[in-house]
N, C-alpha and C. Protein backbone atom coordinates (compact mmCIF):
# COMPACT_ATOMS: atom_id res chain seq x y z
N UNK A 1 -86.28 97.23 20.75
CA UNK A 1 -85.24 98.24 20.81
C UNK A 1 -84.32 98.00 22.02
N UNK A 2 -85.14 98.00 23.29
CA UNK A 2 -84.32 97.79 24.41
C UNK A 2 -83.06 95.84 24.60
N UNK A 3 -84.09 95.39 23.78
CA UNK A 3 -83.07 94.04 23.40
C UNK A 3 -81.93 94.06 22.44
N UNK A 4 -82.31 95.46 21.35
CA UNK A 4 -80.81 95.33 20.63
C UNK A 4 -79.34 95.88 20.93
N UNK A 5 -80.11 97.07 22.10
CA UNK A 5 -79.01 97.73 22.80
C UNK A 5 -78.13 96.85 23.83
N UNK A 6 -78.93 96.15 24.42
CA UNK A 6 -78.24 95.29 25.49
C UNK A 6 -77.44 94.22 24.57
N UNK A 7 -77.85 93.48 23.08
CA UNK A 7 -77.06 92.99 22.59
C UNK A 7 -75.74 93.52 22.18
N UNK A 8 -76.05 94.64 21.58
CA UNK A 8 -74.73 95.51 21.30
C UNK A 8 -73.79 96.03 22.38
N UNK A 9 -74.44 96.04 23.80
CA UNK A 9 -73.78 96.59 24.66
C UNK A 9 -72.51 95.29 24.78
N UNK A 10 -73.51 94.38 25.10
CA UNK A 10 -73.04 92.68 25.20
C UNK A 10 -71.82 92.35 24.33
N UNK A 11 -72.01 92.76 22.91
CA UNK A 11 -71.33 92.55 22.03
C UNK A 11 -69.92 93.29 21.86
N UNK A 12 -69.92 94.71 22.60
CA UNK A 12 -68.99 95.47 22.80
C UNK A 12 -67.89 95.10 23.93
N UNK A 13 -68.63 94.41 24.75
CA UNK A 13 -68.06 94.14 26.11
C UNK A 13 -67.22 92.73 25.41
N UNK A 14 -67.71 92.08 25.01
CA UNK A 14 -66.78 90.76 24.82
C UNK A 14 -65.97 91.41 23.66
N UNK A 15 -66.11 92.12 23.00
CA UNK A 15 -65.30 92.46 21.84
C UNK A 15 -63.60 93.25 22.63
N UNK A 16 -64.30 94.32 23.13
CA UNK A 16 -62.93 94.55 24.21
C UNK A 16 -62.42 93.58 25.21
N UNK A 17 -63.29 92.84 25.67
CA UNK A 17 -62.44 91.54 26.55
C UNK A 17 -61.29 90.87 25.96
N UNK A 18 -61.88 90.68 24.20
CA UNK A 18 -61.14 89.77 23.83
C UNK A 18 -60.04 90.66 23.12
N UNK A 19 -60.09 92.40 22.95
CA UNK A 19 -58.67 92.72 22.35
C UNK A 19 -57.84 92.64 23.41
N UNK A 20 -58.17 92.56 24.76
CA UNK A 20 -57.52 93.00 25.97
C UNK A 20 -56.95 91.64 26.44
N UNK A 21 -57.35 90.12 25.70
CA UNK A 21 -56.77 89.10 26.07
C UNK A 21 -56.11 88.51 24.74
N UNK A 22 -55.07 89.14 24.02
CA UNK A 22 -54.95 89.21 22.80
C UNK A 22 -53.08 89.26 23.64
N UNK A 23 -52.46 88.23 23.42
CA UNK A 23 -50.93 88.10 23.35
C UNK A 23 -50.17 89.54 22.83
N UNK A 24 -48.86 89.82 23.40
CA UNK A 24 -47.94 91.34 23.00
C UNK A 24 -48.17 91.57 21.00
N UNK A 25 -47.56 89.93 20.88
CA UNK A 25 -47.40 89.67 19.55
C UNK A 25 -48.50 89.89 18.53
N UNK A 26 -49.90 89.28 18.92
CA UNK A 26 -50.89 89.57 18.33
C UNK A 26 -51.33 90.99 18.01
N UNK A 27 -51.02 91.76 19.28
CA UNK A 27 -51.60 93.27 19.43
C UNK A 27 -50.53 94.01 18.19
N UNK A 28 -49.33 93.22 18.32
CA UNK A 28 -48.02 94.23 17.47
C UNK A 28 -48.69 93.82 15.94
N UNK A 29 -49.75 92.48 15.60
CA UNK A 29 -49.75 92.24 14.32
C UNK A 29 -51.13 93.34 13.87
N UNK A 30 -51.84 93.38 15.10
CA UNK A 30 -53.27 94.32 14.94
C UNK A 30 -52.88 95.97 14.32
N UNK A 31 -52.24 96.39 15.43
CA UNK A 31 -51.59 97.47 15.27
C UNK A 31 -51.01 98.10 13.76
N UNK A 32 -49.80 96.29 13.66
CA UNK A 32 -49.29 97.28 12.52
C UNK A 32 -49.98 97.08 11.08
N UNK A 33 -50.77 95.84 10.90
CA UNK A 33 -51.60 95.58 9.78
C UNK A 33 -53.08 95.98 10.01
N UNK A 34 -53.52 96.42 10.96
CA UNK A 34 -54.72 96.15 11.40
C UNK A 34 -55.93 94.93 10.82
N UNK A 35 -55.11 94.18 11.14
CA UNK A 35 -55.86 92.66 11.21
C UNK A 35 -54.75 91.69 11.68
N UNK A 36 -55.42 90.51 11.83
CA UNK A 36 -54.27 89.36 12.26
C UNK A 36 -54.55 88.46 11.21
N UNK A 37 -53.36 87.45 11.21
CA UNK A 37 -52.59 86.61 10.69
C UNK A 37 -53.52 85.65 10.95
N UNK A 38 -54.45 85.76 11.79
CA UNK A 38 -55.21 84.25 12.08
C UNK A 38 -56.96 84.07 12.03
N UNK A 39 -57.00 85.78 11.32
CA UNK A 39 -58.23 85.62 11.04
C UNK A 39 -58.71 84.92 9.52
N UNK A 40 -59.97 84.27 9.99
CA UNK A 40 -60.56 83.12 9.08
C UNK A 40 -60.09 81.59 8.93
N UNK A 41 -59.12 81.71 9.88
CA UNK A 41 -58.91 80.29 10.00
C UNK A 41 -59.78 79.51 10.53
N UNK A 42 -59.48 77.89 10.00
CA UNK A 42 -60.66 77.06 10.17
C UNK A 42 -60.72 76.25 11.46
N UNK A 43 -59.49 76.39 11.47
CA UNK A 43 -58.47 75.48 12.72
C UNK A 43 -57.59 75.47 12.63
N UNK A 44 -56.62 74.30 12.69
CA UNK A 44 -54.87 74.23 12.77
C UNK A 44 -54.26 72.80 12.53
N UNK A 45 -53.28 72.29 12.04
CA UNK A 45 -52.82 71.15 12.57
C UNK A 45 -51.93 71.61 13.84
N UNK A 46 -51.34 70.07 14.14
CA UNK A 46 -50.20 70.45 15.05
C UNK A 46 -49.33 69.56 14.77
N UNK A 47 -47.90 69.77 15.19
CA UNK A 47 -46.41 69.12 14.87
C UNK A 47 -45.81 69.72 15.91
N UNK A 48 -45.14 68.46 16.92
CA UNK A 48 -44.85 68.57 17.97
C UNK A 48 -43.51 67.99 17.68
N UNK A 49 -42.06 68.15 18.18
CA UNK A 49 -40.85 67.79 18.24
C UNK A 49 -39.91 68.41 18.97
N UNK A 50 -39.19 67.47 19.92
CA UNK A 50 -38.75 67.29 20.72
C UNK A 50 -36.83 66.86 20.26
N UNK A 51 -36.30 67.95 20.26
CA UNK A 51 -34.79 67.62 19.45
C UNK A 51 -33.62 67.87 20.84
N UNK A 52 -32.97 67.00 21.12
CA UNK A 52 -32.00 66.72 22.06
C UNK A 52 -30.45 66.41 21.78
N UNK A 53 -29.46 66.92 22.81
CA UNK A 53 -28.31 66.75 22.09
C UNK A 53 -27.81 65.01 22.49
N UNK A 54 -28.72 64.69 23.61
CA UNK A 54 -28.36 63.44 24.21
C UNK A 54 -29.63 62.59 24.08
N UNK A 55 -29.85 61.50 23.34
CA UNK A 55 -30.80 60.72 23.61
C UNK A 55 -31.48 60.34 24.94
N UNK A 56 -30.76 60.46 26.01
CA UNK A 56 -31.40 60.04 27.29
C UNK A 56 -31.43 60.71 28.06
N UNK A 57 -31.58 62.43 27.98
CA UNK A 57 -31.96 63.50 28.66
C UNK A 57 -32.98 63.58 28.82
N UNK A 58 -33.81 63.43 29.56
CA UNK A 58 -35.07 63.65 29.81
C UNK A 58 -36.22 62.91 29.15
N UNK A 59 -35.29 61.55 28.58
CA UNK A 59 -36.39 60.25 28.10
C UNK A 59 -37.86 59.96 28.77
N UNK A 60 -37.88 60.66 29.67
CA UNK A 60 -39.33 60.11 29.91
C UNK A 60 -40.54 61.80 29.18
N UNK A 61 -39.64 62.15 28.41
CA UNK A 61 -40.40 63.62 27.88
C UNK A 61 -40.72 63.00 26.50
N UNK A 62 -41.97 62.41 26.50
CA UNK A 62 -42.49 62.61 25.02
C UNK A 62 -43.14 63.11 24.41
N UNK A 63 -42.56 63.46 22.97
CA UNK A 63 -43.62 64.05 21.65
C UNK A 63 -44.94 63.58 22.12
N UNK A 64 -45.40 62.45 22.17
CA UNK A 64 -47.05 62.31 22.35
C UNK A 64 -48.01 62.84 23.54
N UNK A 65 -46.94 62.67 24.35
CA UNK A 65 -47.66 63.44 25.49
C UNK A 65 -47.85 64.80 25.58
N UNK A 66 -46.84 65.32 25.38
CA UNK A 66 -46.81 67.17 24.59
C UNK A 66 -48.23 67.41 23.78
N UNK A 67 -48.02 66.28 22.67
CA UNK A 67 -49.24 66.91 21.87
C UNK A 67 -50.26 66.38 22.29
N UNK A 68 -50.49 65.95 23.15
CA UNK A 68 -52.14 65.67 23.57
C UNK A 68 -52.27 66.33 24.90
N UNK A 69 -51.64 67.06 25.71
CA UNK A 69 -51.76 67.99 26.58
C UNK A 69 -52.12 69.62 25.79
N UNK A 70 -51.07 69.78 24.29
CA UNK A 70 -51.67 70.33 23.80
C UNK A 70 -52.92 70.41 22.73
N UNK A 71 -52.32 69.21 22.47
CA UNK A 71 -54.31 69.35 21.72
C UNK A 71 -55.72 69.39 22.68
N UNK A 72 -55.66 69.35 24.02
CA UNK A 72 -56.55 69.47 25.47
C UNK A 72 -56.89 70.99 25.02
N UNK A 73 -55.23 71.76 25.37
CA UNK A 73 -55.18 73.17 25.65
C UNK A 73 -55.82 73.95 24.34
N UNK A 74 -55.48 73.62 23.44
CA UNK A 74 -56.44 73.70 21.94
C UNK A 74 -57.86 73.88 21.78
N UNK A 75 -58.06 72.82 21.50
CA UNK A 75 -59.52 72.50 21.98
C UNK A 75 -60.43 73.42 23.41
N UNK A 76 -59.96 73.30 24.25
CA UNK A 76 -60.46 74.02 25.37
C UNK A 76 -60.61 75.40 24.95
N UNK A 77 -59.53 75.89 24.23
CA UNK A 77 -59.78 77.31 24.16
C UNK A 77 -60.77 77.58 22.30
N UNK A 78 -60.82 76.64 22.02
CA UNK A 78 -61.76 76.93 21.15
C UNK A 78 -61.00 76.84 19.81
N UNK A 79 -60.13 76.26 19.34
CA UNK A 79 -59.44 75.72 18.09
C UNK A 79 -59.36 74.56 18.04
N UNK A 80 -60.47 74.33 16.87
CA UNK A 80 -60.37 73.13 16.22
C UNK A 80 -59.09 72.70 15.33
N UNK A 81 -59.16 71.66 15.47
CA UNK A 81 -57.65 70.81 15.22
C UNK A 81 -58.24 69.74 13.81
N UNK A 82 -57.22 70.03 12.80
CA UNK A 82 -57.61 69.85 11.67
C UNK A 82 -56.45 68.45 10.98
N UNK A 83 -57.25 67.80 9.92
CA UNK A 83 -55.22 67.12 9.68
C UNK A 83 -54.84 67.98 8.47
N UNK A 84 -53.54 68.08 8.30
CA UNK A 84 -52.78 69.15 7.55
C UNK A 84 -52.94 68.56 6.57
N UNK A 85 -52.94 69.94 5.80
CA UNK A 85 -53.02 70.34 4.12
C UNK A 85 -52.60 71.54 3.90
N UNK A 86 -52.45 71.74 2.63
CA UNK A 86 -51.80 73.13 1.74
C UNK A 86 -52.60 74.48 2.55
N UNK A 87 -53.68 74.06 3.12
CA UNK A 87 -55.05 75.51 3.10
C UNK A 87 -55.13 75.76 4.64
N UNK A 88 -54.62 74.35 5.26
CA UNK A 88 -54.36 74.34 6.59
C UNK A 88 -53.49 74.99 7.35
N UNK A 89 -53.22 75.77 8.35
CA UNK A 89 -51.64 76.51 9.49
C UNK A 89 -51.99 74.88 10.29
N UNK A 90 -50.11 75.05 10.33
CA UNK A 90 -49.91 74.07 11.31
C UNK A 90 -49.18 74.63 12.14
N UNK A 91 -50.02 74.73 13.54
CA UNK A 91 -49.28 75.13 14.83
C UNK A 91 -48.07 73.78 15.08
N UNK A 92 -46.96 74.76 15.48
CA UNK A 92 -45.66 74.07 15.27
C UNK A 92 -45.15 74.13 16.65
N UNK A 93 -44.66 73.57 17.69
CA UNK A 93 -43.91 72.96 18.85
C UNK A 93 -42.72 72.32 18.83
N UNK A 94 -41.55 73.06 18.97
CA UNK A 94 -40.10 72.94 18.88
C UNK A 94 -39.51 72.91 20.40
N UNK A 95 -39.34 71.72 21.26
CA UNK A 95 -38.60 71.74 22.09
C UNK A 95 -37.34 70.94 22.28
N UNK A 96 -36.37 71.94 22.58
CA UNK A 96 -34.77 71.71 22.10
C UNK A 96 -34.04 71.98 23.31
N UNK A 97 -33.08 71.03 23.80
CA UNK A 97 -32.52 70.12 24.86
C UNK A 97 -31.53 70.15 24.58
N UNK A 98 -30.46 71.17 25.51
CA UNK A 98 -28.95 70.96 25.07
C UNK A 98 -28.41 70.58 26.70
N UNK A 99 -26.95 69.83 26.20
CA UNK A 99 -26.65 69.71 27.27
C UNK A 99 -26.89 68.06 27.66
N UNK A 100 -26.89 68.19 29.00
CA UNK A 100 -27.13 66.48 29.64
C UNK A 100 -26.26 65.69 29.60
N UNK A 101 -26.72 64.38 29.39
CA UNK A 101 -25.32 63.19 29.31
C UNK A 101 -25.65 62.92 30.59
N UNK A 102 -24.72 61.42 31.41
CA UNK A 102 -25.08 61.26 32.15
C UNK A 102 -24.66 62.16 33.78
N UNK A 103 -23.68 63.16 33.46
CA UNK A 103 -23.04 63.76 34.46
C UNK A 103 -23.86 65.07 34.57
N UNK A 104 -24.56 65.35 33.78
CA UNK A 104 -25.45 66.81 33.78
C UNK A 104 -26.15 67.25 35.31
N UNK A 105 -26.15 67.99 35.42
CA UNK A 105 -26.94 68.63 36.41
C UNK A 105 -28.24 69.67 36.14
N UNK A 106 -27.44 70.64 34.85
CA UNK A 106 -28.01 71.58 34.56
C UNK A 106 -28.32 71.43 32.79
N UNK A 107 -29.20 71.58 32.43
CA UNK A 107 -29.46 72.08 30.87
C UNK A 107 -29.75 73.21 29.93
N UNK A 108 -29.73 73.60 28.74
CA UNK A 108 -30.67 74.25 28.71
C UNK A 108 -31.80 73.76 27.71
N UNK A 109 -32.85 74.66 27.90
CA UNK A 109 -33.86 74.38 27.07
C UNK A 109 -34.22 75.37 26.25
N UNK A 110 -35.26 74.98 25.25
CA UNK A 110 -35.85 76.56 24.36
C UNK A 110 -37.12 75.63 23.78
N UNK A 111 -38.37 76.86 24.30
CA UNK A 111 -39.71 76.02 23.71
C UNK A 111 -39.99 76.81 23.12
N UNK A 112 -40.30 76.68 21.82
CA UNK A 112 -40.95 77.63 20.81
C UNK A 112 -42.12 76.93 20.30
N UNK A 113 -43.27 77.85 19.98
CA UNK A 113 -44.28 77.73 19.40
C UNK A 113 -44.49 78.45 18.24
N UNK A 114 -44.82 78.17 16.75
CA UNK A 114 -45.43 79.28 16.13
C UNK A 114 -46.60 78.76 15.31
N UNK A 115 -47.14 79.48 14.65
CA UNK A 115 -48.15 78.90 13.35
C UNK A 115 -47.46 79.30 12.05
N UNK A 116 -47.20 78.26 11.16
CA UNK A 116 -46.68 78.32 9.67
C UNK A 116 -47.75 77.80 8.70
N UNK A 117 -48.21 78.79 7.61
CA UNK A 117 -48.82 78.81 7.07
C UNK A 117 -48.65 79.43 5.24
N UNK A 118 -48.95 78.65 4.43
CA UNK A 118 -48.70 78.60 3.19
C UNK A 118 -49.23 79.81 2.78
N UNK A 119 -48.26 80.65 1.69
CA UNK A 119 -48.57 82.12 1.66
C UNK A 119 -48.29 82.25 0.21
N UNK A 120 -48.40 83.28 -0.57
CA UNK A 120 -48.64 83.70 -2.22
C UNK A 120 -47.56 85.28 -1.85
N UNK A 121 -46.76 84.77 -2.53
CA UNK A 121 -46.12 86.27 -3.23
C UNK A 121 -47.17 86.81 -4.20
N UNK A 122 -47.74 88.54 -3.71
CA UNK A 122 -48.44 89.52 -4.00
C UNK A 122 -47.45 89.66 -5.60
N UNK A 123 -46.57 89.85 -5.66
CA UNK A 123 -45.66 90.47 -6.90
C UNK A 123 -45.29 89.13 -8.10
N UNK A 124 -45.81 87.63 -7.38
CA UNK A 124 -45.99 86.50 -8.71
C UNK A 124 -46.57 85.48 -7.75
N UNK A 125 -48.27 85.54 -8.42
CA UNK A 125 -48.78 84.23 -7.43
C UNK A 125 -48.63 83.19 -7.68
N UNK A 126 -47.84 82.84 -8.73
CA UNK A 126 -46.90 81.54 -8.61
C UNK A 126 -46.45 81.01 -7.87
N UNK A 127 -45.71 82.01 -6.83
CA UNK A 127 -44.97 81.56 -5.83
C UNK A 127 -45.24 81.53 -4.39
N UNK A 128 -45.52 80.13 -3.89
CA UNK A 128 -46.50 80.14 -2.81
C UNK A 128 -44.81 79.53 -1.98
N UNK A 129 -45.00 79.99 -0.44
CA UNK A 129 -44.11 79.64 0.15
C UNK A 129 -44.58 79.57 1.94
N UNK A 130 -43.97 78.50 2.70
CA UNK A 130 -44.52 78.47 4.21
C UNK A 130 -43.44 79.67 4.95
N UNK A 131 -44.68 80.30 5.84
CA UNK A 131 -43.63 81.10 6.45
C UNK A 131 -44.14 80.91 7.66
N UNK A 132 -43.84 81.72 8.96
CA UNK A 132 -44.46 82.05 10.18
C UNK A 132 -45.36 82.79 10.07
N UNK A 133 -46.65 82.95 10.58
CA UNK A 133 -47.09 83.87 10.78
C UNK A 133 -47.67 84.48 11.58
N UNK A 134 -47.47 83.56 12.88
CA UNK A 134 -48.11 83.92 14.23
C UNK A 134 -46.81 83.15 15.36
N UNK A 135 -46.28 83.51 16.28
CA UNK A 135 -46.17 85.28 16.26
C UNK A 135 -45.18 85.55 15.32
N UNK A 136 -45.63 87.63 15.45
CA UNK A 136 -44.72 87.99 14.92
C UNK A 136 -43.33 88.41 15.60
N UNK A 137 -43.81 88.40 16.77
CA UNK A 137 -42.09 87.95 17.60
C UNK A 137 -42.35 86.91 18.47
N UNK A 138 -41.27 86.92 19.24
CA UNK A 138 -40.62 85.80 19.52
C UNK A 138 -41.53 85.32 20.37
N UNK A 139 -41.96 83.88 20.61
CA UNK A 139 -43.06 82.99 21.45
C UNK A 139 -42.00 82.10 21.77
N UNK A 140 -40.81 82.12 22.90
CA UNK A 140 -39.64 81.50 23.16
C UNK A 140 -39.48 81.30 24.40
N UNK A 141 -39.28 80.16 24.91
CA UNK A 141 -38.79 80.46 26.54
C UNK A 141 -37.60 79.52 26.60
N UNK A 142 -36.61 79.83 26.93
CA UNK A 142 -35.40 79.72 26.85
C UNK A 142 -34.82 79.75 28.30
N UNK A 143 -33.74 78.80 28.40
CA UNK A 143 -33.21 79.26 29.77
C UNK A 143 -32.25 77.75 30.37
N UNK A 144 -31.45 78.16 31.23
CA UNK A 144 -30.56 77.05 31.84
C UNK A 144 -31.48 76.64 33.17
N UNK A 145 -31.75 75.36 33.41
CA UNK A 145 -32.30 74.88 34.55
C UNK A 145 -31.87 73.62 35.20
N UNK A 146 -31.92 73.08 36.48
CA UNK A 146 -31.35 72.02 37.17
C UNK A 146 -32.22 71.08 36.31
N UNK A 147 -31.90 69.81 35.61
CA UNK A 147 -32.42 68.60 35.11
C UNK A 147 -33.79 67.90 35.65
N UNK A 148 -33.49 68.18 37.05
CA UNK A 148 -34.88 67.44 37.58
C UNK A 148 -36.07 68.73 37.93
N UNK A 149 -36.12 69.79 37.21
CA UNK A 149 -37.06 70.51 37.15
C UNK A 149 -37.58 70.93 35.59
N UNK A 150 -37.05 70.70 34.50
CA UNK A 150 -36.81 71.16 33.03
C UNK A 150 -38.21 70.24 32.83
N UNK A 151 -38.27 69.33 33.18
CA UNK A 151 -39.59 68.55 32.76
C UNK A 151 -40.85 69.19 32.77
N UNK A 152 -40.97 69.79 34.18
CA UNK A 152 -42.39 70.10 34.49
C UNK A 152 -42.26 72.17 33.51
N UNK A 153 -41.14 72.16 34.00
CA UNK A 153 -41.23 73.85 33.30
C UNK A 153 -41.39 73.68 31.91
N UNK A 154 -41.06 72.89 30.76
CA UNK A 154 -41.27 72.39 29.54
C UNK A 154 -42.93 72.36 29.43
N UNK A 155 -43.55 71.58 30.28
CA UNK A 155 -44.32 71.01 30.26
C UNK A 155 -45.20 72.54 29.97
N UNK A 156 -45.41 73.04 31.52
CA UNK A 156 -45.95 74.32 31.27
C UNK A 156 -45.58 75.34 30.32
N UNK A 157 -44.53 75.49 29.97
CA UNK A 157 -44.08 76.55 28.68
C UNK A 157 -45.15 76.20 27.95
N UNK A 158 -45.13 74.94 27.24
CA UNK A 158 -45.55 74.33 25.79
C UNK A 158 -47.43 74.75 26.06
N UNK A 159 -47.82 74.29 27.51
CA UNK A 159 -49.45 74.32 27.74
C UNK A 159 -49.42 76.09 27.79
N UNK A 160 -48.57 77.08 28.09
CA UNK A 160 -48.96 78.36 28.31
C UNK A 160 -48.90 79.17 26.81
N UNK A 161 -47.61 78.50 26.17
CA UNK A 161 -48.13 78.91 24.73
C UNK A 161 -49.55 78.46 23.89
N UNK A 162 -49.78 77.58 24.16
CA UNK A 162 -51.02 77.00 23.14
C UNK A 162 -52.24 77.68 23.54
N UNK A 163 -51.92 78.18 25.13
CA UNK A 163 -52.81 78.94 25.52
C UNK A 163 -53.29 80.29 25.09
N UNK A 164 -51.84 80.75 24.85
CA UNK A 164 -51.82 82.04 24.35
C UNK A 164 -52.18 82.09 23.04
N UNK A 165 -52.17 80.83 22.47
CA UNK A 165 -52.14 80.77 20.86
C UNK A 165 -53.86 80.82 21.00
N UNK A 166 -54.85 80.09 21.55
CA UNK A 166 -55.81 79.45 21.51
C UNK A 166 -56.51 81.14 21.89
N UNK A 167 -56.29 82.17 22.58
CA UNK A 167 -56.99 83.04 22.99
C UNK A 167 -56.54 84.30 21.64
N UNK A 168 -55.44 84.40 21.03
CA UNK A 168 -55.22 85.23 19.83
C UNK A 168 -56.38 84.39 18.73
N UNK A 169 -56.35 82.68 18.44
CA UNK A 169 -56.89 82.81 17.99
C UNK A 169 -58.90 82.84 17.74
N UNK A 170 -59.06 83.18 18.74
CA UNK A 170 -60.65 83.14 19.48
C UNK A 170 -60.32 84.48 19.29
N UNK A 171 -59.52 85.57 19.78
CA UNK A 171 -59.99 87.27 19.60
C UNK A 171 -60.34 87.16 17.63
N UNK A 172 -59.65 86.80 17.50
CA UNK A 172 -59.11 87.27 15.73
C UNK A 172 -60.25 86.03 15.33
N UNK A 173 -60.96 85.09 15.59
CA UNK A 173 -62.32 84.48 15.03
C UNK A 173 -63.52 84.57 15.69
N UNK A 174 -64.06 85.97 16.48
CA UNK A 174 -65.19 85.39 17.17
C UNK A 174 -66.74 84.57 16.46
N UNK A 175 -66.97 84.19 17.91
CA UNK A 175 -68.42 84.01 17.06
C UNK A 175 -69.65 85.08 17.44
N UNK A 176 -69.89 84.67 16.44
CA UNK A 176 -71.29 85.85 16.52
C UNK A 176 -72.19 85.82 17.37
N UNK A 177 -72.97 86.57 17.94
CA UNK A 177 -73.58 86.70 18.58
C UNK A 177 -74.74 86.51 18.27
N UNK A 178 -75.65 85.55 18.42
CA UNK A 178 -77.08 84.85 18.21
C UNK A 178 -78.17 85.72 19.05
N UNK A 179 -79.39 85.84 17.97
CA UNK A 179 -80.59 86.52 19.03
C UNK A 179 -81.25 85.32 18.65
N UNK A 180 -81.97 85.26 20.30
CA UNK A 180 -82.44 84.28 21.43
C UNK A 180 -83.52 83.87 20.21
N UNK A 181 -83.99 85.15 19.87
CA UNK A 181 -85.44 85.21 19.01
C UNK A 181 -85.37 84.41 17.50
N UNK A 182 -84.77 83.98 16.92
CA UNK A 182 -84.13 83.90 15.65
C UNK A 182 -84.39 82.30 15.42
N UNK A 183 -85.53 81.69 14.54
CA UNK A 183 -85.76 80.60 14.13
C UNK A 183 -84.75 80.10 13.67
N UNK A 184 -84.84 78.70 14.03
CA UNK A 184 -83.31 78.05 13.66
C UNK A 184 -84.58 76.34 12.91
């Protein structure tokens, strides 16, 4: 008796930890559906791209490095990383570079993150279509910055979203809680 209470106590405590580390966006999807968009997922792919108005703005910023800083940040927080298919969300990474040339000083940037995931019209399940579905607002950081700083602030945008992504999706999949006692 006294071991199931302390489990449940246990179980309560991480359960509120994790609504309380749950992104604005996530809480607005809890709230207004009461569930999220990312429960039962298995994992994710990822698609990382990097779109510029100048080819040699910030050339030493690559797609591969992005996605393997974020597939780190992924992984660490407990989303497995899957290769894409129809059944699969693919967490999506859009960073977009205006501006530059060789006289630039200043740019701007915009890092967006979302998860798009293949969905069924309720009114003809015929019709399956990709939409967003995490977040449900905006996961954007946007802004004009001096050139020789846009690198490292990119850098962190892209690792603080995946972060945020990686802890919505750990609230919205926990794992269960195992007794110690329980033949395996």
């Amino acid at each position: 008796m006294k071991k199931q209470i302390v489990l449940a106590v246990l179980a309560v405590s991480l359960m509120t930890g994790m609504i309380l580390a749950v992104s604005p966006s996530e809480k607005y999807q809890l709230d207004t559906f009461k569930t999220s968009t990312l429960k039962g997922l298995s994992g994710v792919a990822l698609t990382v791209k990097i779109v510029r108005d100048y080819p040699s703005t910030l050339e030493t910023l690559k797609e591969t490095d992005l996605q393997r800083d974020i597939e780190f940040a992924l992984q660490k927080g407990g989303v497995p990383l899957l290769r894409p298919t129809p059944e699969v969300g693919i967490y999506v990474v859009i960073v977009k570079i205006s501006g530059g040339g060789p006289d630039a000083l200043n740019i701007a940037i915009d890092v967006q993150s979302s998860l798009r995931q293949i969905v069924t019209l309720l009114r003809d399940s015929n019709i399956k279509t990709e939409v967003q579905t995490w977040p449900s607002a905006g996961q954007s950081r946007f802004g004009l910055i001096a050139i020789d700083k846009a690198q490292a602030l990119i850098t962190k945008s892209v690792n603080d979203q995946a972060v945020s992504f990686a802890e919505d999706f750990k609230a919205a999949n926990p794992k269960p809680v195992q007794d110690s006692n329980t033949t395996k």
